[in-house]
C-alpha atoms as a PDB file:
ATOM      1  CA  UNK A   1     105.026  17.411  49.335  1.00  0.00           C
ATOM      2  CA  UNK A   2     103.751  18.548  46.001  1.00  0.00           C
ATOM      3  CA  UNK A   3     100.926  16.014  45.054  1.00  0.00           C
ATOM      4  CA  UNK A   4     100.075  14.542  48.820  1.00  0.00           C
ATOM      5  CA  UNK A   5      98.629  11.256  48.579  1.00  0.00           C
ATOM      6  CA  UNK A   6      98.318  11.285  44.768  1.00  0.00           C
ATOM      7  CA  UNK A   7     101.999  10.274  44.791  1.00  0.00           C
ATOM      8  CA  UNK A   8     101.837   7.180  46.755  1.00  0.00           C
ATOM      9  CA  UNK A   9      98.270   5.756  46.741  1.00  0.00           C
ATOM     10  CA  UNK A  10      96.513   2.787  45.984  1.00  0.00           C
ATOM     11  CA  UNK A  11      94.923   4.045  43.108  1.00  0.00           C
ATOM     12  CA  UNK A  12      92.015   2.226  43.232  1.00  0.00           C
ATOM     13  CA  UNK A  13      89.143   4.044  41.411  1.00  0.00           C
ATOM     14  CA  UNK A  14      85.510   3.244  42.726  1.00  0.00           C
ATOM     15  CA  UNK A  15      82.580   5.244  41.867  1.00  0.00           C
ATOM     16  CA  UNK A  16      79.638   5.834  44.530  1.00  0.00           C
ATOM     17  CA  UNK A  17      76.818   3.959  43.212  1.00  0.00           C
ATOM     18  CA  UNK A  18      73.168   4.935  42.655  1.00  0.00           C
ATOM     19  CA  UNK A  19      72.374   3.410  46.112  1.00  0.00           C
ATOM     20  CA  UNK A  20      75.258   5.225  47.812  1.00  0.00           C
ATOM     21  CA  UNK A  21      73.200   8.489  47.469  1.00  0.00           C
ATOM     22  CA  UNK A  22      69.779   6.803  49.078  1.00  0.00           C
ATOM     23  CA  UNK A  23      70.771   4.523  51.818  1.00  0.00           C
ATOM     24  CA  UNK A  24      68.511   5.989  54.004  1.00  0.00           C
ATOM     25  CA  UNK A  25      65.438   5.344  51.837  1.00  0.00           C
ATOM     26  CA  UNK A  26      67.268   1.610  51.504  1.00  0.00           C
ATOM     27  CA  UNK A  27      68.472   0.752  55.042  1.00  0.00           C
ATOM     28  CA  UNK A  28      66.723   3.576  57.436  1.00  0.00           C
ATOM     29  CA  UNK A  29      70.245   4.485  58.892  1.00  0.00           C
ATOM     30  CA  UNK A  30      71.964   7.996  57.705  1.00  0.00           C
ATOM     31  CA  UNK A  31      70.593  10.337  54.899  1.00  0.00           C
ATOM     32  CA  UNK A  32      70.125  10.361  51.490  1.00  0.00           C
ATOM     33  CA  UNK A  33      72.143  12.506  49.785  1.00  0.00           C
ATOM     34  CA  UNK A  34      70.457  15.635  48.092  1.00  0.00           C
ATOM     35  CA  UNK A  35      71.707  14.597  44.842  1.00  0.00           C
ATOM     36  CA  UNK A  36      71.756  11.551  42.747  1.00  0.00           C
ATOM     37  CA  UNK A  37      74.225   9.160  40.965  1.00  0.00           C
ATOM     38  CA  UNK A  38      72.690  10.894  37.734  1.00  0.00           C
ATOM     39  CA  UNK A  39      73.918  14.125  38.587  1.00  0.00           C
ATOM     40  CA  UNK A  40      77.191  13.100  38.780  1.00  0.00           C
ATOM     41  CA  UNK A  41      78.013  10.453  36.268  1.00  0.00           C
ATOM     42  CA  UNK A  42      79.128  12.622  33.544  1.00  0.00           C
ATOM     43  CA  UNK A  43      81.698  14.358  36.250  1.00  0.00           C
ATOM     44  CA  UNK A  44      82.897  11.178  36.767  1.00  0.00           C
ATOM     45  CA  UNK A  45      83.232  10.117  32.961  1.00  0.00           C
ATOM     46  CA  UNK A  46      85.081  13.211  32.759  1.00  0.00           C
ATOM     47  CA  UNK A  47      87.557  12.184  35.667  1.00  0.00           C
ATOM     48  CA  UNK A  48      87.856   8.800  33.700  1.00  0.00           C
ATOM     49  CA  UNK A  49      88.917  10.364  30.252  1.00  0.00           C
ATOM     50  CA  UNK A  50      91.023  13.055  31.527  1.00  0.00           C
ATOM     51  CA  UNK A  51      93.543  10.501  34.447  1.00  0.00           C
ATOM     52  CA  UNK A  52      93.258   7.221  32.817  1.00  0.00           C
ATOM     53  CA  UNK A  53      91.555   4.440  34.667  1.00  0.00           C
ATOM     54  CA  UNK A  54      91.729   0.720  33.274  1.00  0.00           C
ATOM     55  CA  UNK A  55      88.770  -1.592  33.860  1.00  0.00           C
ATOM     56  CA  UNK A  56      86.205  -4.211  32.882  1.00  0.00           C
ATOM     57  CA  UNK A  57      82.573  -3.685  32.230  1.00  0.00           C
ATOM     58  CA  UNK A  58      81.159  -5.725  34.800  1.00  0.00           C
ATOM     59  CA  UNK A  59      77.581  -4.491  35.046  1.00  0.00           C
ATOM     60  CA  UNK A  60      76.776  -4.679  38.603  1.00  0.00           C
ATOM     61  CA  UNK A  61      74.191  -2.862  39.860  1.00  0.00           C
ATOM     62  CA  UNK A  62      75.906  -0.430  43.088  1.00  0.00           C
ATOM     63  CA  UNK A  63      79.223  -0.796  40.912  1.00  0.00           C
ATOM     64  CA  UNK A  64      78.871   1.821  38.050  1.00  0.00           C
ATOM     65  CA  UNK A  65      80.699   1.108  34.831  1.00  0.00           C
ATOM     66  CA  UNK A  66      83.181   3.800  33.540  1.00  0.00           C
ATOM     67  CA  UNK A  67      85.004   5.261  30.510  1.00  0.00           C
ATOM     68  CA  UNK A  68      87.551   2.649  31.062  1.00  0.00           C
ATOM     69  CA  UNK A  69      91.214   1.918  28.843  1.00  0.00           C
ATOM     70  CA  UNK A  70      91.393  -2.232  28.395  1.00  0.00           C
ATOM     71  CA  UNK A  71      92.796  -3.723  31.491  1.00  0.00           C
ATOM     72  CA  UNK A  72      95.998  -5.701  31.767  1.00  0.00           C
ATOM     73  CA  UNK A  73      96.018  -9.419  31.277  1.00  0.00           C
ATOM     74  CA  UNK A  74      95.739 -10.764  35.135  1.00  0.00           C
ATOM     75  CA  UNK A  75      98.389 -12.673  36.477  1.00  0.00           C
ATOM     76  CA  UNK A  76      98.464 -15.762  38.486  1.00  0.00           C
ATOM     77  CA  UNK A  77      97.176 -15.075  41.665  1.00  0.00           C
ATOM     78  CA  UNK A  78      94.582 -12.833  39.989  1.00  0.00           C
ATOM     79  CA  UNK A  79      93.485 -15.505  38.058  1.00  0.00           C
ATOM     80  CA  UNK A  80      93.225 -17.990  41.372  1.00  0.00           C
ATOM     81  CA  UNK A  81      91.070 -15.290  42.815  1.00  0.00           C
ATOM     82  CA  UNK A  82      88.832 -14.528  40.146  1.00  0.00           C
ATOM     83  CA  UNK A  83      87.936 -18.446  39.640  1.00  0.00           C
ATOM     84  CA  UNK A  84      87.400 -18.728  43.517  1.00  0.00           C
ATOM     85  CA  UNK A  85      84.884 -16.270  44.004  1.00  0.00           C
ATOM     86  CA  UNK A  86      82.854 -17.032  40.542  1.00  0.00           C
ATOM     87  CA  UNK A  87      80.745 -20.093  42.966  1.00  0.00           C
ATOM     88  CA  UNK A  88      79.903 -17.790  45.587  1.00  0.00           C
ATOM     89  CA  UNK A  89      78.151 -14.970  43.725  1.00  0.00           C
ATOM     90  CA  UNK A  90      81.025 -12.229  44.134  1.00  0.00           C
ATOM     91  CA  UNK A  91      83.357 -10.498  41.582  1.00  0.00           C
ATOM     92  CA  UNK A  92      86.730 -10.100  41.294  1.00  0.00           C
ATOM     93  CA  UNK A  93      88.247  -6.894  39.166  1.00  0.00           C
ATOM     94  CA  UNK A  94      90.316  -3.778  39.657  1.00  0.00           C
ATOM     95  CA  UNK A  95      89.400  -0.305  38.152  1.00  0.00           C
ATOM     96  CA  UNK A  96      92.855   1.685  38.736  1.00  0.00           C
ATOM     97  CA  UNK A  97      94.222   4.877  37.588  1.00  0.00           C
ATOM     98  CA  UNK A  98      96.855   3.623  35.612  1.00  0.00           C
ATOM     99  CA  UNK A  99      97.638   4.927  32.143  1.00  0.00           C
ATOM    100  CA  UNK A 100      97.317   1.049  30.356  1.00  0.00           C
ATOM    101  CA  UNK A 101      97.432   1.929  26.644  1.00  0.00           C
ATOM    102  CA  UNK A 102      98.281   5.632  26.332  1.00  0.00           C
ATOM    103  CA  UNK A 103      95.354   7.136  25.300  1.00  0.00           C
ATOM    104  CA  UNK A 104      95.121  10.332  23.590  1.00  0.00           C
ATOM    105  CA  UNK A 105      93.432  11.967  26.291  1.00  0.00           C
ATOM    106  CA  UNK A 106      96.706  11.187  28.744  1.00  0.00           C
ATOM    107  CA  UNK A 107      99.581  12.564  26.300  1.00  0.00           C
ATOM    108  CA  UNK A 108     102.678  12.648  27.811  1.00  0.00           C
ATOM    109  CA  UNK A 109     102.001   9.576  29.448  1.00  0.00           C
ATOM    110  CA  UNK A 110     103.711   5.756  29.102  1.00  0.00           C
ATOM    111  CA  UNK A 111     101.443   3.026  28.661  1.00  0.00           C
ATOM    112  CA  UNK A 112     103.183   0.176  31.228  1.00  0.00           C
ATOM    113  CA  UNK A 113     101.798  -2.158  34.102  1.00  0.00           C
ATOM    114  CA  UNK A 114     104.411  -3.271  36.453  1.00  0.00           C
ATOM    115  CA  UNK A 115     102.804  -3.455  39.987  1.00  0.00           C
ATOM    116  CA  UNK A 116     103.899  -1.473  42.937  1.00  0.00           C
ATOM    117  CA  UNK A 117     102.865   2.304  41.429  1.00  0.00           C
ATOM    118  CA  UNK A 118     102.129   3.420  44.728  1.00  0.00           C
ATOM    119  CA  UNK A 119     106.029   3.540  45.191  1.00  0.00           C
ATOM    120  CA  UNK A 120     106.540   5.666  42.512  1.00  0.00           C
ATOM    121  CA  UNK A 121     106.437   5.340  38.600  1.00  0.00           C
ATOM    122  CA  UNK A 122     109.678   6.132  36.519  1.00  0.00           C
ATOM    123  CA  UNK A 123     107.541   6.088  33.509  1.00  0.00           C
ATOM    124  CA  UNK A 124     104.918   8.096  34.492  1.00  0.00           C
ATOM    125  CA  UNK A 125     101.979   5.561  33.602  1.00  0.00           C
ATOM    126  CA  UNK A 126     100.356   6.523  36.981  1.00  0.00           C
ATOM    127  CA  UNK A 127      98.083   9.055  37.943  1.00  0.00           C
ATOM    128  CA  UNK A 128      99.584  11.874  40.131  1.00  0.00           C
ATOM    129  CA  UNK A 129      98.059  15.360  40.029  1.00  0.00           C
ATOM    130  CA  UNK A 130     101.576  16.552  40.372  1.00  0.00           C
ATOM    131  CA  UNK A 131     102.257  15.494  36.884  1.00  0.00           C
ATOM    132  CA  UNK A 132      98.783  15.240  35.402  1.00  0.00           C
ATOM    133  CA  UNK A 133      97.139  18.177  36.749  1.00  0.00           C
ATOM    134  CA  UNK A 134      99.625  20.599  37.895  1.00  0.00           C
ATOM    135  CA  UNK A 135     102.496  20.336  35.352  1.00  0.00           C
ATOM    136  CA  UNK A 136      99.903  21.327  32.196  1.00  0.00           C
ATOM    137  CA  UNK A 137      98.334  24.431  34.722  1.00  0.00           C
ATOM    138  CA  UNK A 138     101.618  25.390  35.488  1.00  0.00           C
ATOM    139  CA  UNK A 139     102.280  25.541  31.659  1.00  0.00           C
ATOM    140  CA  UNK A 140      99.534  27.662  30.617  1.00  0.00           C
ATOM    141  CA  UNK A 141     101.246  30.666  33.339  1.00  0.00           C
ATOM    142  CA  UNK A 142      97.817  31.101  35.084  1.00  0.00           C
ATOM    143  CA  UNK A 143      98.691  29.042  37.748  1.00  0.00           C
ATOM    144  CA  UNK A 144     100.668  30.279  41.064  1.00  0.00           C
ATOM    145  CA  UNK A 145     102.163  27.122  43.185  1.00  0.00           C
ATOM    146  CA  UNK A 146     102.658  28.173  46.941  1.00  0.00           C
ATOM    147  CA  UNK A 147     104.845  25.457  48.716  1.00  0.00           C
ATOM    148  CA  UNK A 148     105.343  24.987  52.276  1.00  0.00           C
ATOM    149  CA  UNK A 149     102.124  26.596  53.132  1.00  0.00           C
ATOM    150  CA  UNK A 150     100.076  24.708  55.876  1.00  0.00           C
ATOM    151  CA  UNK A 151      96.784  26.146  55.592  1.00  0.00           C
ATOM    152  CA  UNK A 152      94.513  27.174  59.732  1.00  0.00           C
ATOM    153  CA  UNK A 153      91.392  28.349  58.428  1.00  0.00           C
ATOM    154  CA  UNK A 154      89.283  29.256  56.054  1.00  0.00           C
ATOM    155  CA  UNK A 155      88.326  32.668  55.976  1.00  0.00           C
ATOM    156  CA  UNK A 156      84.661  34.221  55.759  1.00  0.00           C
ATOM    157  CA  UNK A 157      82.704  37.493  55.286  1.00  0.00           C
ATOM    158  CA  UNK A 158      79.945  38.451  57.182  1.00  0.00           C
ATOM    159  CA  UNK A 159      77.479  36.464  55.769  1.00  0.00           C
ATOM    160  CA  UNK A 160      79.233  32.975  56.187  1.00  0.00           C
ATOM    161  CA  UNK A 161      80.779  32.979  52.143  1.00  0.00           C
ATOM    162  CA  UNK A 162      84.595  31.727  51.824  1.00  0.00           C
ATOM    163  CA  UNK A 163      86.818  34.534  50.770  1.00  0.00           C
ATOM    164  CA  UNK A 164      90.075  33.410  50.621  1.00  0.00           C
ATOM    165  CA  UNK A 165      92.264  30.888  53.678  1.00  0.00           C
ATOM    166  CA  UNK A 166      94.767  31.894  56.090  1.00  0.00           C
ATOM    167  CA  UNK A 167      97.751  29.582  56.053  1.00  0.00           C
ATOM    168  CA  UNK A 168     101.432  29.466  58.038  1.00  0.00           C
ATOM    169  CA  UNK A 169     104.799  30.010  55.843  1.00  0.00           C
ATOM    170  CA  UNK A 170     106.712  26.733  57.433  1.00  0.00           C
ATOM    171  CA  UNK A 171     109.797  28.244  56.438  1.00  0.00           C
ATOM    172  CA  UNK A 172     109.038  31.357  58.189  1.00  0.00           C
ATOM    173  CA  UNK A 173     106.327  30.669  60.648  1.00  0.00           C
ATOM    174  CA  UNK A 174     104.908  33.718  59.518  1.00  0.00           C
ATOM    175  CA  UNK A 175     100.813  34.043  59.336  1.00  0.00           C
ATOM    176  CA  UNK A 176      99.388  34.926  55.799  1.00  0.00           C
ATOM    177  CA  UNK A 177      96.384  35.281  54.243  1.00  0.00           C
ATOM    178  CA  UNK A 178      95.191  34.728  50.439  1.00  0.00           C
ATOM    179  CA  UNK A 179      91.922  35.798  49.206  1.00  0.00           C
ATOM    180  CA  UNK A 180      89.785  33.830  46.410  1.00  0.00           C
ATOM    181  CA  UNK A 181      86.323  33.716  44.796  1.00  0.00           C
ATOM    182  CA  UNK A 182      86.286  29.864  45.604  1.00  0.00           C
ATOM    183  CA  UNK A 183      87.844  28.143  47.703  1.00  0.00           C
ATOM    184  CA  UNK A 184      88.170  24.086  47.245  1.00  0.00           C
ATOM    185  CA  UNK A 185      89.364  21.856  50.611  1.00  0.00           C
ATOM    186  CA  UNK A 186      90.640  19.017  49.500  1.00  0.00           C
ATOM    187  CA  UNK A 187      92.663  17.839  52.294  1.00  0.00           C
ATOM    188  CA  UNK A 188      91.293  14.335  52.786  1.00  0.00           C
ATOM    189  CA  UNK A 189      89.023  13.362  55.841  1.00  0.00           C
ATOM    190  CA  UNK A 190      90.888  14.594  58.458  1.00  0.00           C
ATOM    191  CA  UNK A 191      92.271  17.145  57.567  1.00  0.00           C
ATOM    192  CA  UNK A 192      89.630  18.582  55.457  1.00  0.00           C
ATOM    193  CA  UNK A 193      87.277  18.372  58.413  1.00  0.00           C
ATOM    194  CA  UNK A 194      90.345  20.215  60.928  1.00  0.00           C
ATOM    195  CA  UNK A 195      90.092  23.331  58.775  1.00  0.00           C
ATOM    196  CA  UNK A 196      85.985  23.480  58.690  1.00  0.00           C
ATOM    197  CA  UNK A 197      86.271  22.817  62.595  1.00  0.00           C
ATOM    198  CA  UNK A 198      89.159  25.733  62.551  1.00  0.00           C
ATOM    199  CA  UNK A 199      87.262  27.879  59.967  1.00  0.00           C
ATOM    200  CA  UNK A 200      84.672  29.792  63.224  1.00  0.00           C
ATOM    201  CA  UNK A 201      83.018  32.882  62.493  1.00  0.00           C
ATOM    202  CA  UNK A 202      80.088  34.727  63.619  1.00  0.00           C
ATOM    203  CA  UNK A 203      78.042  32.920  61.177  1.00  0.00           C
ATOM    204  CA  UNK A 204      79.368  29.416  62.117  1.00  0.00           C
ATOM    205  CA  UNK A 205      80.991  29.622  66.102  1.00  0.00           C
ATOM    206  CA  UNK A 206      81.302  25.814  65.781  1.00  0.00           C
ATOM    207  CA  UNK A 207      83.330  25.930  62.286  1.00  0.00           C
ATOM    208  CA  UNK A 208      82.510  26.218  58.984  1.00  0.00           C
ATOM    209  CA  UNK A 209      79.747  23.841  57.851  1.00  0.00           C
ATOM    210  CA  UNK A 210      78.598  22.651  61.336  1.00  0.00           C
ATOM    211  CA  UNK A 211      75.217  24.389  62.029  1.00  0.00           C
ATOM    212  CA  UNK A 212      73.121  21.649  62.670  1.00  0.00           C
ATOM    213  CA  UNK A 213      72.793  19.021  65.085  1.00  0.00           C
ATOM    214  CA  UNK A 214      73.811  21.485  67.782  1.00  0.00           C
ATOM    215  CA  UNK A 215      77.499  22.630  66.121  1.00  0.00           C
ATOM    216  CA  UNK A 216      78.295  18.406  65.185  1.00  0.00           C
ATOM    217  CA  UNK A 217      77.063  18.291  61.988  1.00  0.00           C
ATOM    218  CA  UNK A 218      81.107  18.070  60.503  1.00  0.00           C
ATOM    219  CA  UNK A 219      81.938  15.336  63.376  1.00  0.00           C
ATOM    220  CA  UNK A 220      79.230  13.246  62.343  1.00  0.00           C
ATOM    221  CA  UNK A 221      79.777  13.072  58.701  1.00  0.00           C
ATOM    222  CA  UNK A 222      83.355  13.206  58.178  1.00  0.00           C
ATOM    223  CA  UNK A 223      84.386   9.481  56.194  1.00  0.00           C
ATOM    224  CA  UNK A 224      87.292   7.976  54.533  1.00  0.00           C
ATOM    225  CA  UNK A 225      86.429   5.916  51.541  1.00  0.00           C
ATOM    226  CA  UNK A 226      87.460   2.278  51.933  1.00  0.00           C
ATOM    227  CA  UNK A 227      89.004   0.204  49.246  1.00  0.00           C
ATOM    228  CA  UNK A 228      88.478  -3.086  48.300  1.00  0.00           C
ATOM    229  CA  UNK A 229      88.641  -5.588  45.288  1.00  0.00           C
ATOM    230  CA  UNK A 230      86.065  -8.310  45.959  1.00  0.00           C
ATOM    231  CA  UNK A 231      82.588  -7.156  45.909  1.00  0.00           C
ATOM    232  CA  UNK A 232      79.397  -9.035  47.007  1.00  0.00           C
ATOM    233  CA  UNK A 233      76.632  -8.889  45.005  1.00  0.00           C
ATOM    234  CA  UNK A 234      74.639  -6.039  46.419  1.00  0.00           C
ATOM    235  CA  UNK A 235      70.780  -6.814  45.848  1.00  0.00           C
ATOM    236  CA  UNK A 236      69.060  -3.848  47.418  1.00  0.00           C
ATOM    237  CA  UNK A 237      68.213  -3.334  51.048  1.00  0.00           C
ATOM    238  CA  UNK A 238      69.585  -4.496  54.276  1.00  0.00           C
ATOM    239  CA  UNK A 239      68.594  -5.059  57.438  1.00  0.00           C
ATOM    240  CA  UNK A 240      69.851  -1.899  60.012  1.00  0.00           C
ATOM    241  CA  UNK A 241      72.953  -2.804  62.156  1.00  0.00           C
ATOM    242  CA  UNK A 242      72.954  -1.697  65.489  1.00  0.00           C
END
């Protein structure tokens, strides 16, 4: 539907930390990215301002603080958790996209804390991109919305540059084509990595994206972020895991 996961997710909003992008320098296992935390921290304090995300300053060091609204006052079992794990060295806080005190940059929105947004949100405290990012573009008439489109492929000229994707009407079956001057995939893990694997040209007979590492490159990287609440301290290197 209209806004995928945005409508019913956990909203739990964790940056990548500065040793995300060098674990391989850190650990010896993967790469290091070709960019740094640096690069993208002022993206990401963008993201903050513009969807709303309530937080603490917490200061650790993989654990990036943000451009965060005042969090909620914790309740009970919050509380129970947060003075359990104070002994053994860990930390206990939640950095959500949740609209906590209205701020001017979310207009439009309710300031409220409930529990449960990932069912739905009456009041529209939550962060959807159906309502927060689609609503306002829709609004400024420069925006065309194409429902029941299931995108196959992403299309490419001769030198391996996206043009535009082909996609299947669901209510017709019918094959069509758009063309564009960028094309974003957005689609999550899997399905993200379905349409580079789909996307084959002469320029990539493997897929879109998958030239090295013998056509694999896309099977090897493809990840789903995890989420979590309780983080250990993280103090630098580790030892490699088999």
């Amino acid at each position: 539907m209209v806004g995928g996961r945005t409508n019913h997710w956990g909203r739990i909003s964790l940056r990548f930390g500065p040793r995300d992008f060098r674990r391989k320098t850190l650990d010896g296992l993967g790469d290091d990215w070709p960019i740094a935390y640096e690069d993208v921290a002022p993206y990401y304090d963008k993201i903050d301002r513009l969807i709303g995300i309530f937080g603490s300053a917490e200061n650790l060091p993989n654990e990036p603080n943000g451009v965060f609204q005042p969090p909620p006052l914790p309740r009970c079992h919050e509380l129970l958790g947060q003075a359990g794990s104070r002994p053994s060295a860990r930390h206990l806080h939640s950095r959500t996209t949740l609209d906590s005190h209205a701020a001017p940059e979310t207009a439009g929105r309710r300031a409220n804390y409930c529990g449960q947004c990932n069912r739905g949100c009456k009041v529209n405290a939550n962060f959807t991109s159906t309502n927060v990012l689609i609503a306002p573009a829709l609004a400024t008439g420069k925006l065309t919305l194409l429902t029941n489109a299931m995108a196959r492929e992403v299309l490419v000229d001769a030198s391996g540059r996206a043009t535009g994707v082909a996609y299947i009407d669901k209510a017709t079956g019918s094959d069509r084509r758009v063309r564009a001057k960028v094309v974003v995939l957005a689609a999550s893990a899997l399905e993200t990595a379905r349409l580079l694997l789909n996307s084959k040209s002469s320029r990539f007979p493997n897929g879109l994206a998958n030239l090295e590492r013998h056509g694999r490159e896309v099977h090897h990287r493809y990840d789903r972020h995890g989420r979590g609440r309780i983080h250990p301290q993280d103090d630098g290197p580790r030892a490699p895991q088999p």
